[in-house]
N, C-alpha and C. Protein backbone atom coordinates (compact mmCIF):
# COMPACT_ATOMS: atom_id res chain seq x y z
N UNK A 1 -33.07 -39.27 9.43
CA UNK A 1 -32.48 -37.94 9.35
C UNK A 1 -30.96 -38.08 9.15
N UNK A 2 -30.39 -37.29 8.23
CA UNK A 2 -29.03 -37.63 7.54
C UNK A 2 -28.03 -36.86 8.72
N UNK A 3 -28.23 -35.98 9.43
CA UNK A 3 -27.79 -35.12 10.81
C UNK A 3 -28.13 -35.90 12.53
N UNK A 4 -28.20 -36.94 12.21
CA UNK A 4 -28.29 -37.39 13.59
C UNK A 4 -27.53 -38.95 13.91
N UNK A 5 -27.08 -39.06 15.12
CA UNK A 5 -26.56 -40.84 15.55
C UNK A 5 -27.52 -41.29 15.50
N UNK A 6 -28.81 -41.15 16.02
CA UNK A 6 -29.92 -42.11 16.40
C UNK A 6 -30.32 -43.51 15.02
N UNK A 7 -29.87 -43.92 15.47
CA UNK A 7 -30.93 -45.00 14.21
C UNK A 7 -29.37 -45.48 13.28
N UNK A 8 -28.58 -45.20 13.62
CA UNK A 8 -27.59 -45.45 12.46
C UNK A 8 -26.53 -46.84 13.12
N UNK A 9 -26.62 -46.87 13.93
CA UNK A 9 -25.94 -48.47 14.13
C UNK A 9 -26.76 -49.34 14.08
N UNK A 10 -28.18 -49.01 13.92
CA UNK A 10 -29.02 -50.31 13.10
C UNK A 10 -28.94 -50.82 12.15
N UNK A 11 -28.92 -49.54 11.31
CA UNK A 11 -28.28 -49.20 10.18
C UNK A 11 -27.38 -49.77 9.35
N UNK A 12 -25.68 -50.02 9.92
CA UNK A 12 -24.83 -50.52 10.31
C UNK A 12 -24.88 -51.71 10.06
N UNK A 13 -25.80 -52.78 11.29
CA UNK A 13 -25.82 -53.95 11.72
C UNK A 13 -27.05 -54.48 10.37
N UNK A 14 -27.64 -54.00 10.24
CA UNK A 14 -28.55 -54.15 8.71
C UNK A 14 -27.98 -54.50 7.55
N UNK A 15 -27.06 -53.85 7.41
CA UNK A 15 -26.38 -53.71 6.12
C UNK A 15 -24.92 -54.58 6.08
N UNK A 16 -24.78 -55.10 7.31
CA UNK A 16 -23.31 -55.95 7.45
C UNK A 16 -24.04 -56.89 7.25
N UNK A 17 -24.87 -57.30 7.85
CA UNK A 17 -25.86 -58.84 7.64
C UNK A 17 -26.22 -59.19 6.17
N UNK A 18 -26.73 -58.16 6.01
CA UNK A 18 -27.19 -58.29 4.15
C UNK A 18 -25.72 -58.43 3.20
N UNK A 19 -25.04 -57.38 3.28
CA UNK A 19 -23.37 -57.65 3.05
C UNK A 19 -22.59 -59.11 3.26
N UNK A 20 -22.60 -59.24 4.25
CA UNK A 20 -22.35 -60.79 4.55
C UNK A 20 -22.90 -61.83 3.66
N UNK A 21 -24.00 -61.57 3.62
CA UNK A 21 -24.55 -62.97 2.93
C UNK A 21 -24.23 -62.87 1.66
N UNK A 22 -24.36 -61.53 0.90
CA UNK A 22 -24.25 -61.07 -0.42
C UNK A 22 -23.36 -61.89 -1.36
N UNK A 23 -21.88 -61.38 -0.09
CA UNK A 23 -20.52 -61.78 -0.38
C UNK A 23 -20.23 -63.48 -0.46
N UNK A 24 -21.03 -64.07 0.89
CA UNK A 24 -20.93 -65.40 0.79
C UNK A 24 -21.54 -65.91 -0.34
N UNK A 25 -22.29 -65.75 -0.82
CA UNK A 25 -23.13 -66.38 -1.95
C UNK A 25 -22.64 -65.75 -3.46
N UNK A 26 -21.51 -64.78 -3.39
CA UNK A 26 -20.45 -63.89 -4.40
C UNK A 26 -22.07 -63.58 -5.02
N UNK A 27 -22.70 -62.87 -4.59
CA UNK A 27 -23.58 -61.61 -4.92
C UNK A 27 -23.13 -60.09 -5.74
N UNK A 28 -23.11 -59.87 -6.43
CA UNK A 28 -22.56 -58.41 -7.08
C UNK A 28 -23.43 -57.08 -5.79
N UNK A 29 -21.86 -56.58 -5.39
CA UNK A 29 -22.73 -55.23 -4.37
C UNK A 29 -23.40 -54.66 -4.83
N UNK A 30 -23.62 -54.34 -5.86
CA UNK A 30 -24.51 -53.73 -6.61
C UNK A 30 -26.19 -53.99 -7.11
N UNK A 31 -26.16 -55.49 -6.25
CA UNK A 31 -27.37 -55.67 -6.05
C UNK A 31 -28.40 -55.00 -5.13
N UNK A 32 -29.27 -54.25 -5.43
CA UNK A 32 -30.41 -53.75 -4.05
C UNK A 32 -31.05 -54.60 -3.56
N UNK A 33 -30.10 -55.66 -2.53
CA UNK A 33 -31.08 -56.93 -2.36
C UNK A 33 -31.30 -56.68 -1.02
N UNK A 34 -33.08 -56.80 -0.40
CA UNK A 34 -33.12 -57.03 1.28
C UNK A 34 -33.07 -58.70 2.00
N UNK A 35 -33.21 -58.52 2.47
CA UNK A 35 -32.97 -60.29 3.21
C UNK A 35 -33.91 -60.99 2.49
N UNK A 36 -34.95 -60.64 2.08
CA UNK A 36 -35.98 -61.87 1.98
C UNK A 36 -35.56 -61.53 0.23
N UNK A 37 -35.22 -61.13 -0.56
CA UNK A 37 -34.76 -61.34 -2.27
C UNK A 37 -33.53 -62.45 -1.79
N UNK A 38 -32.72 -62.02 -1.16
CA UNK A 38 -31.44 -62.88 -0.77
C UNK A 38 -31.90 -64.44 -0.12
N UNK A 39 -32.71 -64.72 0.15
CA UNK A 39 -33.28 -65.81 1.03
C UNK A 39 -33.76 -66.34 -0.65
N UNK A 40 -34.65 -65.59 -1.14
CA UNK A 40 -35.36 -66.22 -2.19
C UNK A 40 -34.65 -66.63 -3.41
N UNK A 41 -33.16 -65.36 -3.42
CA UNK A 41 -32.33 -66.17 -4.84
C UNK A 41 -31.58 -67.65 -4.44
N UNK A 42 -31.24 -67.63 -3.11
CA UNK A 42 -30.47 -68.89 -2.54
C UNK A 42 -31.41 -69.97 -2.57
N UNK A 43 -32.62 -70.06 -1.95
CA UNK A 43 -33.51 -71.21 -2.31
C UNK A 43 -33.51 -71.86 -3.52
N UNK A 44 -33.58 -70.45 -4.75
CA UNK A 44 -33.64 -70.90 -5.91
C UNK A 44 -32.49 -71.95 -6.16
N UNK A 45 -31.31 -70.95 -6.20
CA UNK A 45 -30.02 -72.11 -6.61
C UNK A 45 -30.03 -72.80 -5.65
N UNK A 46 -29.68 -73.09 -4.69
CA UNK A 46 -29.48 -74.22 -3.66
C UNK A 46 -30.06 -75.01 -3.69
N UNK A 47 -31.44 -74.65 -3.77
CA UNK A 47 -33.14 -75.75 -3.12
C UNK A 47 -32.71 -75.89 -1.73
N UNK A 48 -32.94 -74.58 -1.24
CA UNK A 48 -33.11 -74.29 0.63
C UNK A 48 -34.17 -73.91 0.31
N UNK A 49 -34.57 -73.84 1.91
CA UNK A 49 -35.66 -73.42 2.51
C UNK A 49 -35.19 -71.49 3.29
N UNK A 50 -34.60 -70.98 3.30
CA UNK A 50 -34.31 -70.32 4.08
C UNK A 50 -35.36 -68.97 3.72
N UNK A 51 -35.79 -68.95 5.15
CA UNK A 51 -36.95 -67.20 5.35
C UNK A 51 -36.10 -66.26 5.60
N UNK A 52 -37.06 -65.06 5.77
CA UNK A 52 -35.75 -63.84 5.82
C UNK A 52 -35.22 -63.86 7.53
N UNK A 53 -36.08 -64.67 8.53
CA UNK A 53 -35.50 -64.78 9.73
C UNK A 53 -34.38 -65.80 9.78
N UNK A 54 -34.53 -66.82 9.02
CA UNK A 54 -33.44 -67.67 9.29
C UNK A 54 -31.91 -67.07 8.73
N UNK A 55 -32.06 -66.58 7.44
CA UNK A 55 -31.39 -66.15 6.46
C UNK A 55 -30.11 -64.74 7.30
N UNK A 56 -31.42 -63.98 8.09
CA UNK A 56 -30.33 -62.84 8.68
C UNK A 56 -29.38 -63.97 9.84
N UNK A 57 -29.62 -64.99 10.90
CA UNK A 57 -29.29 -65.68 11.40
C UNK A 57 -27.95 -65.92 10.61
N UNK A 58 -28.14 -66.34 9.53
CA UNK A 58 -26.87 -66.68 8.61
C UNK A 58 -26.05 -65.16 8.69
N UNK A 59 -26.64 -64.52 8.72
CA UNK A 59 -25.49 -63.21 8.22
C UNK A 59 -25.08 -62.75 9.48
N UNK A 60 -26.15 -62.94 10.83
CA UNK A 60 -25.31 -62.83 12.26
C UNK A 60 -23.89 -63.56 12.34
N UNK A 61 -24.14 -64.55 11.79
CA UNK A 61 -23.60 -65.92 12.39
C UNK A 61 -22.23 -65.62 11.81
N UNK A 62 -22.21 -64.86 10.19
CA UNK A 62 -20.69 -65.13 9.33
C UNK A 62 -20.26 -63.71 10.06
N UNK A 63 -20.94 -62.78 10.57
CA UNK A 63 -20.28 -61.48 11.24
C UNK A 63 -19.48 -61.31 12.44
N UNK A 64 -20.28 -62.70 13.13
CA UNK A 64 -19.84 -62.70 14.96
C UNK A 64 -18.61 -63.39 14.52
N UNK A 65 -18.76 -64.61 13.39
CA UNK A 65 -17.61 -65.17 13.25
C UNK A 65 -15.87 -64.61 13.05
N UNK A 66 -16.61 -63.31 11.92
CA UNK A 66 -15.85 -62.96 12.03
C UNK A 66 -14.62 -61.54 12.74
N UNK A 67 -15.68 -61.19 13.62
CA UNK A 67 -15.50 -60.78 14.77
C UNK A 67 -14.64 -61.57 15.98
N UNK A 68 -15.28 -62.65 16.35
CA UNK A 68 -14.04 -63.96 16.97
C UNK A 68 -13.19 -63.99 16.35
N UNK A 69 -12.76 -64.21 15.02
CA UNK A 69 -11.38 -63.69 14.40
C UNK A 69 -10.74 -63.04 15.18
N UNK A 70 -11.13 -61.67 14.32
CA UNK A 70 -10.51 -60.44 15.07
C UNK A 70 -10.06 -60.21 16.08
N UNK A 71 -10.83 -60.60 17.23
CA UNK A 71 -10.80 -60.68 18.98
C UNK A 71 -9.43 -61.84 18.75
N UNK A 72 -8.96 -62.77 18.30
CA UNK A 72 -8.54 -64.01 18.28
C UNK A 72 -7.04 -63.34 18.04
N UNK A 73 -6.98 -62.54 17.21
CA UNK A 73 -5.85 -61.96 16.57
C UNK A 73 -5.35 -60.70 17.10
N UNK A 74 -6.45 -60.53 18.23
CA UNK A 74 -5.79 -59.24 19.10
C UNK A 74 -6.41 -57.42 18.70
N UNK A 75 -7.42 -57.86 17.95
CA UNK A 75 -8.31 -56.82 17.81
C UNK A 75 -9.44 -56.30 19.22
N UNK A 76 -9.67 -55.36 19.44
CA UNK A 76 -10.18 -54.80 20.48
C UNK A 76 -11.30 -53.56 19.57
N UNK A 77 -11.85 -52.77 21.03
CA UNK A 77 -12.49 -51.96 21.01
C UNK A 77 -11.65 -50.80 20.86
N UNK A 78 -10.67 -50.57 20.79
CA UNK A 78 -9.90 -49.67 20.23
C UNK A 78 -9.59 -49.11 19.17
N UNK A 79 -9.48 -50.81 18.48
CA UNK A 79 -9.32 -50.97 16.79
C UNK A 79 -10.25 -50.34 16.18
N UNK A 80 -11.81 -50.29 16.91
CA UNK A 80 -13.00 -49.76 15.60
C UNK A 80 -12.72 -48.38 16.34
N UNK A 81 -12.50 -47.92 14.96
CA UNK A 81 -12.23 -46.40 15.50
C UNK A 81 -12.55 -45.73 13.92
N UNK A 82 -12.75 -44.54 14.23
CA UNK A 82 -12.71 -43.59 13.23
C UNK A 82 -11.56 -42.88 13.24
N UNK A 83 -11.04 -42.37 11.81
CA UNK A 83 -9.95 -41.17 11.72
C UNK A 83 -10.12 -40.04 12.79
N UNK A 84 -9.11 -39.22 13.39
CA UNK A 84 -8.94 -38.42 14.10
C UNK A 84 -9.93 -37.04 13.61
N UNK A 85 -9.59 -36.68 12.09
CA UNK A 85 -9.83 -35.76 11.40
C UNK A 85 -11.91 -35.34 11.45
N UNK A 86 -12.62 -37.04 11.64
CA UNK A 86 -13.89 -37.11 11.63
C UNK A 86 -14.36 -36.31 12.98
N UNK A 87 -13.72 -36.72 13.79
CA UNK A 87 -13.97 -35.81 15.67
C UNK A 87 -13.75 -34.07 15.45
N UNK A 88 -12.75 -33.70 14.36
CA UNK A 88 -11.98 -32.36 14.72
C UNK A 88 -12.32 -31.77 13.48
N UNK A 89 -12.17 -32.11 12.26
CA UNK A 89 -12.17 -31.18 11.34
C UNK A 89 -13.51 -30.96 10.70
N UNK A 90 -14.52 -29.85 10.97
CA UNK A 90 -15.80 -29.61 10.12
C UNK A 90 -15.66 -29.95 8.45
N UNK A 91 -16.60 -30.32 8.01
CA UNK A 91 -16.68 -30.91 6.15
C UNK A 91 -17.09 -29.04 6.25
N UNK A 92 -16.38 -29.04 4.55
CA UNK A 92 -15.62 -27.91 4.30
C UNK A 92 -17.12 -27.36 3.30
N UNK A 93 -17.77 -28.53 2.87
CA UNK A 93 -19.02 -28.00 2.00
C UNK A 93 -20.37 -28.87 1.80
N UNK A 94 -21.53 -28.30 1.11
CA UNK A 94 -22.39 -29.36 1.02
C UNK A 94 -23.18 -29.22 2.18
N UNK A 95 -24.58 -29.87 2.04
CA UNK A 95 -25.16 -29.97 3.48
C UNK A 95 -24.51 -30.06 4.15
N UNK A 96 -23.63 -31.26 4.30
CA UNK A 96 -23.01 -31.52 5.56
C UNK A 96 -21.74 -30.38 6.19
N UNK A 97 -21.89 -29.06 5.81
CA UNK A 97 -20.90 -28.06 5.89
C UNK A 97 -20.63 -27.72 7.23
N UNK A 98 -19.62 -28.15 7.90
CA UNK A 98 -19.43 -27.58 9.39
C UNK A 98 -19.58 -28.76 10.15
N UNK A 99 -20.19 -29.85 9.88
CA UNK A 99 -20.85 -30.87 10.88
C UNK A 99 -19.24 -31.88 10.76
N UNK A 100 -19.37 -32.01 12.08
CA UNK A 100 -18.04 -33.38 12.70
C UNK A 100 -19.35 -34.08 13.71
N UNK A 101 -18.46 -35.57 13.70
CA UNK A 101 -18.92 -36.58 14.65
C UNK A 101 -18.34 -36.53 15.81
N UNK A 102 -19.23 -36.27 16.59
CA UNK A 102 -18.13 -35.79 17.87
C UNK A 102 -17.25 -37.25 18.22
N UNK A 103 -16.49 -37.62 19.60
CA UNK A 103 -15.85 -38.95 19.94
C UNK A 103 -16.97 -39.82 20.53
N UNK A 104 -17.73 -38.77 21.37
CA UNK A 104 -18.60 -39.24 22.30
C UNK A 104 -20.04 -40.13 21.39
N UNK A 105 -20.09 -38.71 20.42
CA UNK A 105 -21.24 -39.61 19.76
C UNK A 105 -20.81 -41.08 18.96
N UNK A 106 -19.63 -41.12 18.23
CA UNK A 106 -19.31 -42.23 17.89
C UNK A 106 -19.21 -43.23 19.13
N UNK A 107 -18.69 -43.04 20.55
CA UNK A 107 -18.43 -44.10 21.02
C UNK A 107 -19.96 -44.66 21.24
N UNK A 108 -20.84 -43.94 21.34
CA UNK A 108 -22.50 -44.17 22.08
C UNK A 108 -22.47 -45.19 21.15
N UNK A 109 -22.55 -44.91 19.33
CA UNK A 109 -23.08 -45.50 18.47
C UNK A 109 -22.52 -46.76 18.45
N UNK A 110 -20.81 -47.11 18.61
CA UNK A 110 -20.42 -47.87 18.44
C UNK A 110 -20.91 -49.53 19.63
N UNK A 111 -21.38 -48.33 20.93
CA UNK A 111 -21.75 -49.54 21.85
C UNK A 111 -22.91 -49.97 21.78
N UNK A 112 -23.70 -49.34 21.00
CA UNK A 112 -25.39 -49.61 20.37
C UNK A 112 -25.08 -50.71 19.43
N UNK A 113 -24.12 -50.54 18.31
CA UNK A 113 -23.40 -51.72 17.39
C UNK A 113 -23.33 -52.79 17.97
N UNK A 114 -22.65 -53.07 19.18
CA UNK A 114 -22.54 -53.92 19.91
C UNK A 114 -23.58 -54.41 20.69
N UNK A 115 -23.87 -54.18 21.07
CA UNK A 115 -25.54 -54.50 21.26
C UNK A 115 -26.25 -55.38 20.65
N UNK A 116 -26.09 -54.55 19.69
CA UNK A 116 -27.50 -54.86 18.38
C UNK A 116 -26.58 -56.62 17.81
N UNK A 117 -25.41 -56.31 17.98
CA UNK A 117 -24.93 -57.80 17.63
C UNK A 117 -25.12 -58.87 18.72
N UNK A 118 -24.88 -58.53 19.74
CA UNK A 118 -25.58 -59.13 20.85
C UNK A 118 -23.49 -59.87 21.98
N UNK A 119 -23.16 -58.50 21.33
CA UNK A 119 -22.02 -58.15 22.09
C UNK A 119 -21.75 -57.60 22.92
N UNK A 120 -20.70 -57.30 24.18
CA UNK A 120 -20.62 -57.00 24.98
C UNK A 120 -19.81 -55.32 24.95
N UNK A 121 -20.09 -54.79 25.67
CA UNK A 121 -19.06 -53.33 25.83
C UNK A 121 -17.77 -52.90 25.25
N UNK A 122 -17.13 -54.25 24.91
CA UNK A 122 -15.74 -54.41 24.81
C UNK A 122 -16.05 -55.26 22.78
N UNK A 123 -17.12 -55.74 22.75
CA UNK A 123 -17.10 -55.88 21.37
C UNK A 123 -17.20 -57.73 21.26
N UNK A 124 -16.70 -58.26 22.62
CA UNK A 124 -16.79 -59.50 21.96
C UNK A 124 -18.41 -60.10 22.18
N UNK A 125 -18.48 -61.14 21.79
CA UNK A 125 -19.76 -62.00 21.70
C UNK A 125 -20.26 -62.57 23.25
N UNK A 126 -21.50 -62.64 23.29
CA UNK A 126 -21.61 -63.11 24.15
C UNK A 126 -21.85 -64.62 24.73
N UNK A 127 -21.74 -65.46 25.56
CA UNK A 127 -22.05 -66.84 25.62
C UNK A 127 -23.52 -67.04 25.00
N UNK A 128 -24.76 -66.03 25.57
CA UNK A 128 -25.77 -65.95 25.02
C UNK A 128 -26.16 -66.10 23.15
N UNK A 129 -25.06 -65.26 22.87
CA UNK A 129 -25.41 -64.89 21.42
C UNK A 129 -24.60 -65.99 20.99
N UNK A 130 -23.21 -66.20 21.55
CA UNK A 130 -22.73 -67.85 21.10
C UNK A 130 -23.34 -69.42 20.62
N UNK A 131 -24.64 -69.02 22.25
CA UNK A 131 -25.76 -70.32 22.19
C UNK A 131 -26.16 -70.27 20.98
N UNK A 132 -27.14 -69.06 20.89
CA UNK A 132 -28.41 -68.38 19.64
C UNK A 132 -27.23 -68.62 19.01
N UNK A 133 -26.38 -68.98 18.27
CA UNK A 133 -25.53 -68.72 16.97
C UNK A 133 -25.01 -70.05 16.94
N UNK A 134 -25.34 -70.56 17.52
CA UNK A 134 -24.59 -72.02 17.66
C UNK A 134 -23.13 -72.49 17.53
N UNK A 135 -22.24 -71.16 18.42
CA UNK A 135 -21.02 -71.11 18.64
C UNK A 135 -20.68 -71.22 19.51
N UNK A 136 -20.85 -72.00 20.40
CA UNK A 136 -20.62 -72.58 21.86
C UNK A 136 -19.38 -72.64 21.73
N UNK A 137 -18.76 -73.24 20.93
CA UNK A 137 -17.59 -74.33 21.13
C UNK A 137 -16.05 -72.70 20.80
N UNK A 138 -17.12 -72.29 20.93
CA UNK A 138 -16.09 -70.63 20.48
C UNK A 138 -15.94 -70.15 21.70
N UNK A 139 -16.38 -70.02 22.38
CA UNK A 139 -16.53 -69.50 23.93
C UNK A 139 -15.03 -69.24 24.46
N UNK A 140 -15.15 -68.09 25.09
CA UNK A 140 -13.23 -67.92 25.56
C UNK A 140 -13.56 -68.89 27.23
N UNK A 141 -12.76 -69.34 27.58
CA UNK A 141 -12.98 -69.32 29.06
C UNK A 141 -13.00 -68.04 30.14
């Protein structure tokens, strides 16, 4: 449903993963590719093995990375933010006529984001998802 938060930081986390890999492999965005076409053009050129489970693994892995960046450089949960104007000002036409994102609903969605990455409240990674990602050696103290 094009009127609701529910379901849309899956959404989100779906489409950064697939994005990710796209980009790493200089994919044209304009490809309609799901994980397992993307798994199957890289096998081709490469001669990997990669399934569509291993393959999203890869696109966790270049996202959290570069998320530790960010965190590294002094990015926070502050930083992901939306324009002011998205909370306050109703869209002027079109289905979407009158409808704003409230703050609240963005913040819900944004901590579902986090989640779904296997991040913490605050956005960074977790030791857990570090292990599963095989970024140990990233770990803050």
């Amino acid at each position: 449903m094009p009127f609701t938060v529910n379901g849309k930081a899956e959404l989100v986390v779906t489409d950064q993963i697939r994005t990710s890999l796209k980009w790493s492999a200089t994919m044209c965005d304009f490809l309609a590719a799901n994980l397992g076409l993307v798994a199957r053009l890289l096998n081709a050129a490469c001669e990997t093995n990669y399934t569509e489970d291993s393959i999203a693994m890869v696109g966790r892995r270049i996202w959290t990375l570069t998320r530790i960046f960010n965190l590294r450089e002094g990015f926070s949960r502050k930083d992901d933010s939306i324009p002011p104007r998205v909370y306050l000002d109703p869209l002027p036409e079109g289905n979407p006529k009158g409808k704003v994102v409230s703050e609240q609903d963005f913040q819900r969605m944004l901590s579902e984001y986090y989640k779904l990455f296997g991040w913490d409240d605050q956005g960074r990674p977790t030791r857990e998802t570090l292990h599963q990602l095989d970024l140990e050696e990233l770990a803050t103290p």
